[in-house]
N, C-alpha and C. Protein backbone atom coordinates (compact mmCIF):
# COMPACT_ATOMS: atom_id res chain seq x y z
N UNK A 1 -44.32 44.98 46.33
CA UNK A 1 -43.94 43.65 46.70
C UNK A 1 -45.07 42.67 46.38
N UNK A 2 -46.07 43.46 46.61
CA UNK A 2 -47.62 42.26 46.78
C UNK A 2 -47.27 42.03 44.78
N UNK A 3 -47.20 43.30 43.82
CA UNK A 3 -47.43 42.66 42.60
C UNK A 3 -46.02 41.71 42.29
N UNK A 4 -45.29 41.81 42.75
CA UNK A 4 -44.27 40.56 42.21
C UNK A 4 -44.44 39.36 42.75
N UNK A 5 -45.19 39.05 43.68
CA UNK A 5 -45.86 38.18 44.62
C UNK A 5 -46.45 37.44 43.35
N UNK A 6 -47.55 38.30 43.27
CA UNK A 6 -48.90 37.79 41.97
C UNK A 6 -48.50 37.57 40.67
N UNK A 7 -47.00 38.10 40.88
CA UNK A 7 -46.25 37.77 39.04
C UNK A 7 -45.75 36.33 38.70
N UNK A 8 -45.10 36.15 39.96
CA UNK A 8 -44.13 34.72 40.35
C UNK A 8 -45.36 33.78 40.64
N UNK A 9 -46.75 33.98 41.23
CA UNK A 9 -47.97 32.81 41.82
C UNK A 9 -48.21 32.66 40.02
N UNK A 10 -48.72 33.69 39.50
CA UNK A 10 -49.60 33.78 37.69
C UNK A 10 -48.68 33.02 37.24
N UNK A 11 -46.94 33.07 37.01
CA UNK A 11 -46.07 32.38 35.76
C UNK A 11 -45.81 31.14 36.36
N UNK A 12 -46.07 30.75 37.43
CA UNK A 12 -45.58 29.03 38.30
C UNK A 12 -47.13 28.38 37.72
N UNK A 13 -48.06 29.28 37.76
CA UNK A 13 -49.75 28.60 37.70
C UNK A 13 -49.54 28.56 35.80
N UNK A 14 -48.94 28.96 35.31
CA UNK A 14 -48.94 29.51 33.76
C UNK A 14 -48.28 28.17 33.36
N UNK A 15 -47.03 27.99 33.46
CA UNK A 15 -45.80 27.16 33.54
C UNK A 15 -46.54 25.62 33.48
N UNK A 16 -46.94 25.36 35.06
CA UNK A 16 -47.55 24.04 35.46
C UNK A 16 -48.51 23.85 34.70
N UNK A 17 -49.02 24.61 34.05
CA UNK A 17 -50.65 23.61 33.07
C UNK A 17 -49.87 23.45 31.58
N UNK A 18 -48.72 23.46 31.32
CA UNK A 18 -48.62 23.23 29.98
C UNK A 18 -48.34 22.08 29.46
N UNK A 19 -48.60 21.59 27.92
CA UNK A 19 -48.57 20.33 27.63
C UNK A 19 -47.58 20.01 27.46
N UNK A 20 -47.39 18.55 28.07
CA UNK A 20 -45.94 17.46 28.31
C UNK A 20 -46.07 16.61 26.93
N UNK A 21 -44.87 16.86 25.90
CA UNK A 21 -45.27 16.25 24.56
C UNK A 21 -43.69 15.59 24.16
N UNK A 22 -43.76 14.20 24.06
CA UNK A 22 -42.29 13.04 24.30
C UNK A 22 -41.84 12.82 22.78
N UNK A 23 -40.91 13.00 22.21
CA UNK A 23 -40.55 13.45 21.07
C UNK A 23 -39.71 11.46 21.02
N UNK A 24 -40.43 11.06 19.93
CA UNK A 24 -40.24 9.56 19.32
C UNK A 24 -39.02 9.84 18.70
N UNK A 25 -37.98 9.60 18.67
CA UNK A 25 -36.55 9.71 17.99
C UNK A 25 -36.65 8.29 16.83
N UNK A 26 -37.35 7.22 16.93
CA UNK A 26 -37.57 6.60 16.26
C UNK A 26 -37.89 6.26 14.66
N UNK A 27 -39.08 7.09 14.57
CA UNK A 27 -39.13 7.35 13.15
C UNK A 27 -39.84 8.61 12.79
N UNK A 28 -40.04 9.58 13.61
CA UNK A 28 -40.41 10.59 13.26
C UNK A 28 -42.17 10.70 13.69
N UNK A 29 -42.17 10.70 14.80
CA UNK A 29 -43.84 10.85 15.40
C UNK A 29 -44.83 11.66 14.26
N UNK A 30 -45.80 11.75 13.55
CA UNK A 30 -46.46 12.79 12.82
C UNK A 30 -47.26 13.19 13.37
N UNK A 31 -47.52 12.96 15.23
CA UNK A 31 -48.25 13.53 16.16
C UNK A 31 -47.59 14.92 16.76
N UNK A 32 -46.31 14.81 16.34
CA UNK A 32 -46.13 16.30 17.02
C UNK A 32 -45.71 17.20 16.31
N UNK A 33 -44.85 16.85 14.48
CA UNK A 33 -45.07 17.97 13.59
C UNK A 33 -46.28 17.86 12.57
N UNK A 34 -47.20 16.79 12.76
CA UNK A 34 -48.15 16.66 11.67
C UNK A 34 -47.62 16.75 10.24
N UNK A 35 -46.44 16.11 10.06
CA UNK A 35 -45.69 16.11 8.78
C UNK A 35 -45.74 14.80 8.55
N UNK A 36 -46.06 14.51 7.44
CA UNK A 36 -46.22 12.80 6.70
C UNK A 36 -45.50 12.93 5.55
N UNK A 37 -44.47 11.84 4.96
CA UNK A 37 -44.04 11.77 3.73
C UNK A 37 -44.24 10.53 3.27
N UNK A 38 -45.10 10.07 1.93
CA UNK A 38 -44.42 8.62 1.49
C UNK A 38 -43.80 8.61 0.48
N UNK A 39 -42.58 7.45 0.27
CA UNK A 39 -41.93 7.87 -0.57
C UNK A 39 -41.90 6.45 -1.36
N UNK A 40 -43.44 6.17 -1.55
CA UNK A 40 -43.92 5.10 -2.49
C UNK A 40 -43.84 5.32 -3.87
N UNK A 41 -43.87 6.48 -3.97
CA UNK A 41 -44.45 7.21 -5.30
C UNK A 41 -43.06 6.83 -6.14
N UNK A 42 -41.60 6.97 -5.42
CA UNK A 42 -40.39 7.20 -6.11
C UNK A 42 -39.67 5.70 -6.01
N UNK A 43 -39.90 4.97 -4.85
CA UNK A 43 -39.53 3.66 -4.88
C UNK A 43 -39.62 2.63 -6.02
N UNK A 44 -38.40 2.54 -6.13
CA UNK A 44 -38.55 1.41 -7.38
C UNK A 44 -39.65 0.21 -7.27
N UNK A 45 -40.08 -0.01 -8.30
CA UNK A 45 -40.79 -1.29 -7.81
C UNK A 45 -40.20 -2.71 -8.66
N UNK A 46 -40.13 -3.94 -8.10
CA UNK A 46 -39.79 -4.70 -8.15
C UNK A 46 -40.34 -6.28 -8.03
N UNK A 47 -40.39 -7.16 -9.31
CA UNK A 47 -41.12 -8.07 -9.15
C UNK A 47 -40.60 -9.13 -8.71
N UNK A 48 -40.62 -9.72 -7.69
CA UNK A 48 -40.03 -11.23 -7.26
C UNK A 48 -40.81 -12.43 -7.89
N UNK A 49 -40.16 -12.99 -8.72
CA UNK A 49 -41.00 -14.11 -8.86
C UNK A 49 -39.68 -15.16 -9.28
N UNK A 50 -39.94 -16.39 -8.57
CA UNK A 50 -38.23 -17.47 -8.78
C UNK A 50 -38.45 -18.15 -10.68
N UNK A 51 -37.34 -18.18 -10.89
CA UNK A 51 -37.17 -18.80 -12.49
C UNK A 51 -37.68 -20.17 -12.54
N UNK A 52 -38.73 -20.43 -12.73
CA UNK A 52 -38.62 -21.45 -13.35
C UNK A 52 -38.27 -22.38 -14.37
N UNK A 53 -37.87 -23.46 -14.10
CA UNK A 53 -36.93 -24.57 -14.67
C UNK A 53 -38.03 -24.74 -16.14
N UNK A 54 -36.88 -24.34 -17.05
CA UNK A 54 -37.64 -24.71 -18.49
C UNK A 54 -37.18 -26.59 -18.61
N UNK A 55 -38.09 -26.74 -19.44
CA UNK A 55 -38.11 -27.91 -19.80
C UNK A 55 -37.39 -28.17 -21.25
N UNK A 56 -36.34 -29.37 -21.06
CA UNK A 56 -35.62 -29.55 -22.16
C UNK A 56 -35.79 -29.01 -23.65
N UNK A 57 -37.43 -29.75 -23.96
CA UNK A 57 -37.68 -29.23 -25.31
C UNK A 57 -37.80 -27.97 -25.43
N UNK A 58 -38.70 -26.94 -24.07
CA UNK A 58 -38.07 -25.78 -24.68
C UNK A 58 -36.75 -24.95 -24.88
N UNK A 59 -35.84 -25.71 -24.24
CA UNK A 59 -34.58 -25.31 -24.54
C UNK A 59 -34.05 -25.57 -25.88
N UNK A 60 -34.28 -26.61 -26.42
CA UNK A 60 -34.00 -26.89 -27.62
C UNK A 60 -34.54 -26.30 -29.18
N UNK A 61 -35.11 -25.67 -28.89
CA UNK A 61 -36.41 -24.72 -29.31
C UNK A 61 -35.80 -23.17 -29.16
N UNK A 62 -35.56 -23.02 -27.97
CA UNK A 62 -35.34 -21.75 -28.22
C UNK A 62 -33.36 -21.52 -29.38
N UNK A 63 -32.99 -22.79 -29.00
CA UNK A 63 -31.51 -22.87 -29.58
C UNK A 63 -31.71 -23.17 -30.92
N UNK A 64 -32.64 -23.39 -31.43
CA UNK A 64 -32.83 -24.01 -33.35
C UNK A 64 -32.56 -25.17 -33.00
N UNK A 65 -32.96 -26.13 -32.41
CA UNK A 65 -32.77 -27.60 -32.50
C UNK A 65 -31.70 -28.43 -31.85
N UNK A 66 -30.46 -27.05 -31.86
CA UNK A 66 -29.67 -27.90 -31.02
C UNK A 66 -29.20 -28.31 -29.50
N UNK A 67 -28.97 -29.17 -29.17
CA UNK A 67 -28.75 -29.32 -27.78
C UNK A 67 -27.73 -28.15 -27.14
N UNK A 68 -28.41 -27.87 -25.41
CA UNK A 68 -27.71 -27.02 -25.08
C UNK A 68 -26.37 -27.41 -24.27
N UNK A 69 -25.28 -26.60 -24.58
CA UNK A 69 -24.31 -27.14 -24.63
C UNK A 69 -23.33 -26.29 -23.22
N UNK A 70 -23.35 -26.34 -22.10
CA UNK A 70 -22.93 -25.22 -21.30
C UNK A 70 -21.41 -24.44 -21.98
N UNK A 71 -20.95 -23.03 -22.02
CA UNK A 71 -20.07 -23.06 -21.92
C UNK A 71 -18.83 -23.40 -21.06
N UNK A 72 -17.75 -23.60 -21.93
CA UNK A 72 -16.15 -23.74 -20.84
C UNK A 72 -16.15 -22.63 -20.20
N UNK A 73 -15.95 -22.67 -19.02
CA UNK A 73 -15.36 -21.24 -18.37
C UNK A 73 -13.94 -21.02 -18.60
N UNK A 74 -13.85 -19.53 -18.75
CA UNK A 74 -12.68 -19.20 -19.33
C UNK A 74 -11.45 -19.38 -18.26
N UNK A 75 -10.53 -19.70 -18.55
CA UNK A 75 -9.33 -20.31 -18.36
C UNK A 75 -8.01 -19.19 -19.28
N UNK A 76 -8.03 -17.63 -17.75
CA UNK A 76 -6.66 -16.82 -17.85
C UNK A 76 -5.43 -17.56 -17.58
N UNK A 77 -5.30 -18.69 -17.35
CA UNK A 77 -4.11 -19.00 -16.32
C UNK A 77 -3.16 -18.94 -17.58
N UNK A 78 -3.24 -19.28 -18.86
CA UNK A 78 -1.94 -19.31 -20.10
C UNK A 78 -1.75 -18.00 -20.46
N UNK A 79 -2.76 -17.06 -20.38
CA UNK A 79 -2.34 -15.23 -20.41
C UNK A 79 -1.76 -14.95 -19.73
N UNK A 80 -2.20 -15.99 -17.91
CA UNK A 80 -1.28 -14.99 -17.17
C UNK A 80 0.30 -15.18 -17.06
N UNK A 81 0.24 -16.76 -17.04
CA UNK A 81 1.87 -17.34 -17.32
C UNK A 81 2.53 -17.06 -18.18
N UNK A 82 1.70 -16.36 -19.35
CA UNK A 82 2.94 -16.06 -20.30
C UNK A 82 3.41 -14.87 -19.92
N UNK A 83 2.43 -13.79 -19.16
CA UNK A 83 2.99 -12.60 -19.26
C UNK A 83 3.73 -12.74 -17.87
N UNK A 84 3.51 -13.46 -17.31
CA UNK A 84 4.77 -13.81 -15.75
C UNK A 84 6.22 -14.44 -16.65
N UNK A 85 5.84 -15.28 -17.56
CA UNK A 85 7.09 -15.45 -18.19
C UNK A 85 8.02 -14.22 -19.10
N UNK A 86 7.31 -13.51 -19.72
CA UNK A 86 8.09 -12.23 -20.09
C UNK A 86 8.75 -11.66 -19.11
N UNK A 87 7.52 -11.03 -17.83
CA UNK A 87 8.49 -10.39 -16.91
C UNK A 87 9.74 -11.20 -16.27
N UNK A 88 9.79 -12.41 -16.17
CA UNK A 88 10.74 -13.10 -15.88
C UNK A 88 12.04 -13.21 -16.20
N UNK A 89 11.71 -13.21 -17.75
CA UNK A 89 12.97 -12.93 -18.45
C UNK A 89 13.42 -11.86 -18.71
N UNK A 90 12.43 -10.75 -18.58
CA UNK A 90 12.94 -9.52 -18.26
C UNK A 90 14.25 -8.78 -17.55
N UNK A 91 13.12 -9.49 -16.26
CA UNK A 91 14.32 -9.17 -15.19
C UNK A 91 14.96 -9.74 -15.37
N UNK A 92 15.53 -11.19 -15.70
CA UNK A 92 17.04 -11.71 -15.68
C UNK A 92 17.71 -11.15 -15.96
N UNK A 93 17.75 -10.39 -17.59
CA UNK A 93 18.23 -9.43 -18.15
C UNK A 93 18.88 -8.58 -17.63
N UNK A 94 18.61 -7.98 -16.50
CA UNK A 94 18.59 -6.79 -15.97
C UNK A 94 20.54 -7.34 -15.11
N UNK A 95 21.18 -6.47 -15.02
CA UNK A 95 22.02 -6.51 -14.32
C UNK A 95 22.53 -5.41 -13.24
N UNK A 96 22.46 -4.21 -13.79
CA UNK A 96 22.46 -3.10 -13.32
C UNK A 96 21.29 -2.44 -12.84
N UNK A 97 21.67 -1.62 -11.68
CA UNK A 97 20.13 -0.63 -11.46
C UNK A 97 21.25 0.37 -10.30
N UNK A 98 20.19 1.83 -9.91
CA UNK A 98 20.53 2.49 -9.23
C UNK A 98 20.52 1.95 -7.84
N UNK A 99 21.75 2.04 -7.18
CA UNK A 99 21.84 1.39 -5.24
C UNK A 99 22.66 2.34 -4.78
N UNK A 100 23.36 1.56 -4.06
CA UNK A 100 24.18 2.38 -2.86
C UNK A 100 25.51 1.74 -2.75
N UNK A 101 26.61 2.81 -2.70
CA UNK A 101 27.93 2.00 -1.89
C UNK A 101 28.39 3.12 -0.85
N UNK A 102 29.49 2.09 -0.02
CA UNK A 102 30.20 2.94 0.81
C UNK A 102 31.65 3.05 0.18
N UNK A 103 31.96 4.62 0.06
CA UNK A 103 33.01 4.89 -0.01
C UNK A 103 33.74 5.14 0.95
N UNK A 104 34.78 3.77 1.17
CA UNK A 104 35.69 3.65 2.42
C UNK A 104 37.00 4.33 2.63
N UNK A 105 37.25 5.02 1.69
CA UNK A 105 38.79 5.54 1.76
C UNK A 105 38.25 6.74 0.40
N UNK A 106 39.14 7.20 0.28
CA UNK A 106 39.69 8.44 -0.89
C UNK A 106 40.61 9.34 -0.57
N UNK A 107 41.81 9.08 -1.38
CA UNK A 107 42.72 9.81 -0.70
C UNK A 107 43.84 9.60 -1.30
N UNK A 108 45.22 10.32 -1.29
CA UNK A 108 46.75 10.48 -2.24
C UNK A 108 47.70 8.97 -1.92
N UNK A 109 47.54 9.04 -0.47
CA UNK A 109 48.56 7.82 -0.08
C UNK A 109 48.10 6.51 0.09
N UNK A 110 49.14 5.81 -0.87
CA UNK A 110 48.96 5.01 -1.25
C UNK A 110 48.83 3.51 -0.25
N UNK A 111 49.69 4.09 1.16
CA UNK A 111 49.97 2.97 2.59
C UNK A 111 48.63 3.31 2.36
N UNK A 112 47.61 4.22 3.03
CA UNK A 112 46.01 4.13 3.37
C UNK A 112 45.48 3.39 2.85
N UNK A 113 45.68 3.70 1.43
CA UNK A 113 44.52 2.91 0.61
C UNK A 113 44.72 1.44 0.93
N UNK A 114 46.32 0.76 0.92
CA UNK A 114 46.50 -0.66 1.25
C UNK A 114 46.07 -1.04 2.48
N UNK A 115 45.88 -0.44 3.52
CA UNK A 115 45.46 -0.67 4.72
C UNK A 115 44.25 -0.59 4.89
N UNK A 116 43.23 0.65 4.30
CA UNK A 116 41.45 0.08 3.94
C UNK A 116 40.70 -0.62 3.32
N UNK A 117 42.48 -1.32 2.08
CA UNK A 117 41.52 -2.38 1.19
C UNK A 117 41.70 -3.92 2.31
N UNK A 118 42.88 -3.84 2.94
CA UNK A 118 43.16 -5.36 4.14
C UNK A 118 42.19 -5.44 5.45
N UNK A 119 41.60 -4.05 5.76
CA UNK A 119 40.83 -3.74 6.79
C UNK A 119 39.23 -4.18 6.10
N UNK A 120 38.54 -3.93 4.99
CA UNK A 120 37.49 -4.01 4.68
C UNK A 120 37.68 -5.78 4.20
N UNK A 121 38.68 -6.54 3.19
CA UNK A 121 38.72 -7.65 3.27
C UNK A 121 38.77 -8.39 4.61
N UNK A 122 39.27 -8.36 6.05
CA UNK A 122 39.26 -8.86 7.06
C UNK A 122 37.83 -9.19 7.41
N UNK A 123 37.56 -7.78 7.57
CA UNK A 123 36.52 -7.84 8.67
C UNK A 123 34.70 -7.30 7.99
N UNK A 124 34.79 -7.66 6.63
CA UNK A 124 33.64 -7.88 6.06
C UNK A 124 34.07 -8.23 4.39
N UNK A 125 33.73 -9.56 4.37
CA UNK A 125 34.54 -10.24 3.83
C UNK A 125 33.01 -10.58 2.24
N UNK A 126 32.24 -10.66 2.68
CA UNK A 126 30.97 -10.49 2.17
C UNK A 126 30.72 -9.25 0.89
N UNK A 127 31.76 -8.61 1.45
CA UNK A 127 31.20 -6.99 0.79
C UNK A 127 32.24 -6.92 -0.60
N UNK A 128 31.77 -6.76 -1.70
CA UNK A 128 33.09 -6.64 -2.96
C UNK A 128 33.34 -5.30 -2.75
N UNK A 129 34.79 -4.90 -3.03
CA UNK A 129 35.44 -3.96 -2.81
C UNK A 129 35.49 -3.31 -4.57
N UNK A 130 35.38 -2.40 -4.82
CA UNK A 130 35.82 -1.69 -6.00
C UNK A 130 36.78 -0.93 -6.03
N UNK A 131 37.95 -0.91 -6.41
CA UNK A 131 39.36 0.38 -6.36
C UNK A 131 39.32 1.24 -7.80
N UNK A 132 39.63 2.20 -7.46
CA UNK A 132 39.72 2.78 -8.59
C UNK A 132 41.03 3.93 -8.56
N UNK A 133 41.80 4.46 -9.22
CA UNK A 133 42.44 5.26 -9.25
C UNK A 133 42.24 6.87 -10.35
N UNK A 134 42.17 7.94 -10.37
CA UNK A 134 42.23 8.76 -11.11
C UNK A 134 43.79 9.26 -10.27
N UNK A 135 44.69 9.96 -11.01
CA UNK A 135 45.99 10.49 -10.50
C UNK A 135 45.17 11.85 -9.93
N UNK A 136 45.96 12.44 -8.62
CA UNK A 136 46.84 11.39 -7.58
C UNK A 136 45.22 10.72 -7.10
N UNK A 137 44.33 10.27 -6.47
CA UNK A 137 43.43 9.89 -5.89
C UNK A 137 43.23 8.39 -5.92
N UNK A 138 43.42 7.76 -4.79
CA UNK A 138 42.66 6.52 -4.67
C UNK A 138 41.18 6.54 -4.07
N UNK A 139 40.35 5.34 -4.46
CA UNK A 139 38.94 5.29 -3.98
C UNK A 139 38.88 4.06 -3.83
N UNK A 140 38.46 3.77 -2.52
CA UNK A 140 37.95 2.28 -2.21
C UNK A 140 36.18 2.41 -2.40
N UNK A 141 35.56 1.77 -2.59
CA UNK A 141 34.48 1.58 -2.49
C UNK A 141 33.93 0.23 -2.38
N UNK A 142 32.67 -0.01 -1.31
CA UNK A 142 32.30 -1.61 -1.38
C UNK A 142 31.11 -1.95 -0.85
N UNK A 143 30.59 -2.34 -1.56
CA UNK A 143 29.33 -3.38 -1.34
C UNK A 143 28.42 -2.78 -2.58
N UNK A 144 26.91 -3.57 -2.98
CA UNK A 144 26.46 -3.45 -3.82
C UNK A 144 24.78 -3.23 -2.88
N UNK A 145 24.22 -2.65 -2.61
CA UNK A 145 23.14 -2.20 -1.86
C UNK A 145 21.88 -1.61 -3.12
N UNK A 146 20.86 -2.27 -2.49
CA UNK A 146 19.79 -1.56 -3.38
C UNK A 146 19.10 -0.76 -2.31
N UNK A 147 19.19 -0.65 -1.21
CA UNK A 147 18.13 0.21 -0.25
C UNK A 147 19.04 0.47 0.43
N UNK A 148 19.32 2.13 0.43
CA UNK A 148 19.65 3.05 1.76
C UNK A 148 20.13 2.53 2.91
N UNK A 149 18.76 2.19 3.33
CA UNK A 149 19.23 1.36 4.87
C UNK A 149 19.84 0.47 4.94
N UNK A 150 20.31 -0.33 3.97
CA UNK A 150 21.23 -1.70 3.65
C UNK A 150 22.42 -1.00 4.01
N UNK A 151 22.43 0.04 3.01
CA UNK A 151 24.09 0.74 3.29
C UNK A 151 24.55 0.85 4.27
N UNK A 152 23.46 1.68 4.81
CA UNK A 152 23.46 2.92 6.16
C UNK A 152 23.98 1.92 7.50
N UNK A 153 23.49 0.51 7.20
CA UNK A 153 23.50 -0.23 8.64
C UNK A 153 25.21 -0.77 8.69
N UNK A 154 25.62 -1.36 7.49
CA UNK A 154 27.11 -1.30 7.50
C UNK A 154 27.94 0.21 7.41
N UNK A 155 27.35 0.81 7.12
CA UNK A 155 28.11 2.29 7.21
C UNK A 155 28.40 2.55 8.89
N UNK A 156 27.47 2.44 9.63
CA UNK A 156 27.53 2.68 11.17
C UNK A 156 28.46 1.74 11.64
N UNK A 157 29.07 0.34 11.08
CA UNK A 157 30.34 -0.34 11.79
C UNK A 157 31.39 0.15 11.02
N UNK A 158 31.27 0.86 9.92
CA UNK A 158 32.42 0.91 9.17
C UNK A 158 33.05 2.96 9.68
N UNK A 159 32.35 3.49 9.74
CA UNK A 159 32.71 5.01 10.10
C UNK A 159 33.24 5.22 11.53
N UNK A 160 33.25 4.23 12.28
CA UNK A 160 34.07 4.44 13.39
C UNK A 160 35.75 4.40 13.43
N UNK A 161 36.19 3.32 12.01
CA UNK A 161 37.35 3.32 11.72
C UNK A 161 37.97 4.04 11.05
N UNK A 162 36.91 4.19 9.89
CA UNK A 162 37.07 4.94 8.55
C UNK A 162 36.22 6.43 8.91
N UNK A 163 36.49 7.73 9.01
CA UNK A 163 36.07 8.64 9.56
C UNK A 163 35.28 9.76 8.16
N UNK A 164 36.18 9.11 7.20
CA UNK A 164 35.63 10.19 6.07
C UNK A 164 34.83 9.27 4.56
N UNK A 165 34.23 8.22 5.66
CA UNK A 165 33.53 7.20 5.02
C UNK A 165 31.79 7.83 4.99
N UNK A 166 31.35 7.36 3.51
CA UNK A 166 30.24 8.12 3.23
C UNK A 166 29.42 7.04 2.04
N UNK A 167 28.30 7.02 2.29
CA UNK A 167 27.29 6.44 1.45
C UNK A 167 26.99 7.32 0.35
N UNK A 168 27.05 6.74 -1.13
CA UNK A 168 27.07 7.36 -1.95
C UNK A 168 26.26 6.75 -3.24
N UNK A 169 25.45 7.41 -3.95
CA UNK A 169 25.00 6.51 -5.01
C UNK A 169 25.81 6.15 -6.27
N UNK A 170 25.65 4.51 -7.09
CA UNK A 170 26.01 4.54 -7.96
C UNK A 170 24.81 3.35 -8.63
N UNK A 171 25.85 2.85 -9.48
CA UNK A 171 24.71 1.76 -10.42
C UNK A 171 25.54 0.02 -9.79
N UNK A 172 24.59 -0.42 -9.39
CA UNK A 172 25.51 -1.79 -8.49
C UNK A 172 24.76 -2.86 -9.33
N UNK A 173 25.32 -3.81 -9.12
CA UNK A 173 25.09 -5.31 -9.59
C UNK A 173 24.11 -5.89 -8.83
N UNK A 174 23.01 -6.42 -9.02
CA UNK A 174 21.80 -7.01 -8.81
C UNK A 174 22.17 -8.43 -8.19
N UNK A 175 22.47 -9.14 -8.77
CA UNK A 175 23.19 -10.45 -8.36
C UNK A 175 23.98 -10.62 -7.29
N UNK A 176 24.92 -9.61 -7.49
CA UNK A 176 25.94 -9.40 -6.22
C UNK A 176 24.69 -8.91 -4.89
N UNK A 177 23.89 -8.22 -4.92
CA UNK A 177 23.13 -7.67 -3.28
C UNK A 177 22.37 -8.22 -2.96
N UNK A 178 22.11 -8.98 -3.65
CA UNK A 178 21.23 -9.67 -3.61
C UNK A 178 21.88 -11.28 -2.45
N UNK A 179 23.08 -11.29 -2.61
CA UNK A 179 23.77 -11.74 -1.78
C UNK A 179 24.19 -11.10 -0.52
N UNK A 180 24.18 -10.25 -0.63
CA UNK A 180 24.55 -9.44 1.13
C UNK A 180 23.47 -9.81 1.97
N UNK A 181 23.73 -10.14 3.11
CA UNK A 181 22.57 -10.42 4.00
C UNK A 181 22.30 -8.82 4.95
C-alpha cells in the first residue's frame, strides 16, 4: 500500500512541474515548433510606380507625326439587331411544332360524337375542336397546347364528363396557343 502511496505522491509531483506552452492559432508561433518558412524567395515581385502623363509632343513622336486620334469604341448593337432580326423572322415562319391535345371523344356512334362536339363548343369555347373520321371511328380532338401542363389543367375539367378523354401528342398551331389563356 505504502508503494502505491509513493507512486500516486512521485506522478502528481512529476505531472505539476511540467511546462505550460499556449499554442498561437494565429500565424503559426516558431516558439513552439521552431519551424520558419519565407516564402519571399517565390513571391512574385512587383513594381508600383503610377504612369505618368506623356506630354503631347511625345505622343506625336511616338505616332510619326501624327496627331493622336482616340479610337471609336466598338458599337455590336447592328450585329446584334441583325441577328435578332433573322431569328425573328425565323420564327414567324414557323407554324407548326410538337404540343399537346385532348382527345375528347373516339368512338362508332355518331349521336356521341354530336353531343362532345356541342358539349366542348358550349362550355370551352376558346379551345378549336379538330374532327376527324377514319370508318367506323370518330375523333374529337381540341385545343392547341405547347406545355403538358396547359393540357393537363383543362384535361382535369374535361374527364369528369368525358371519361375516356386523354392527352395526347401531336403537331399544333403556334398562333392558335398561343391564344389559350
Amino acid at each position: 500500500m505504502r508503494q502505491v502511496m509513493l507512486f500516486f505522491l512521485f506522478s502528481s509531483l512529476l505531472f505539476s512541474c511540467a511546462r505550460n506552452i499556449t499554442s498561437n492559432n494565429g500565424g503559426g508561433s516558431s516558439e513552439v515548433t521552431g519551424y520558419e518558412e519565407s516564402l519571399a524567395a517565390v513571391r512574385p515581385k512587383v513594381d508600383y510606380q503610377e504612369k505618368a502623363e506623356k506630354p503631347e509632343e511625345v505622343l506625336k513622336e511616338e505616332l510619326n507625326g501624327q496627331a493622336y486620334v482616340p479610337e471609336e469604341p466598338k458599337n455590336e448593337n447592328a450585329k446584334i439587331d441583325r441577328v435578332l432580326s433573322d431569328m425573328a423572322r425565323h420564327n414567324s415562319s414557323i407554324s407548326d411544332l410538337p404540343g399537346y391535345r385532348l382527345q375528347v371523344y373516339a368512338g362508332n356512334d355518331r349521336g356521341g360524337f354530336e353531343q362532345a362536339k356541342s358539349y366542348i363548343l358550349q362550355h370551352f369555347p376558346e379551345l378549336e375542336i379538330y374532327e376527324s373520321y377514319s370508318q367506323p371511328t370518330y375523333r374529337i380532338k381540341v385545343g392547341d397546347f405547347l406545355k403538358k401542363m396547359d393540357a393537363e389543367r383543362y384535361y382535369s375539367s374535361i374527364v369528369s364528363r368525358f371519361s375516356s378523354a386523354k392527352v395526347i401528342m401531336d403537331n399544333v398551331d403556334v398562333q392558335k396557343s398561343l391564344k389559350i389563356n
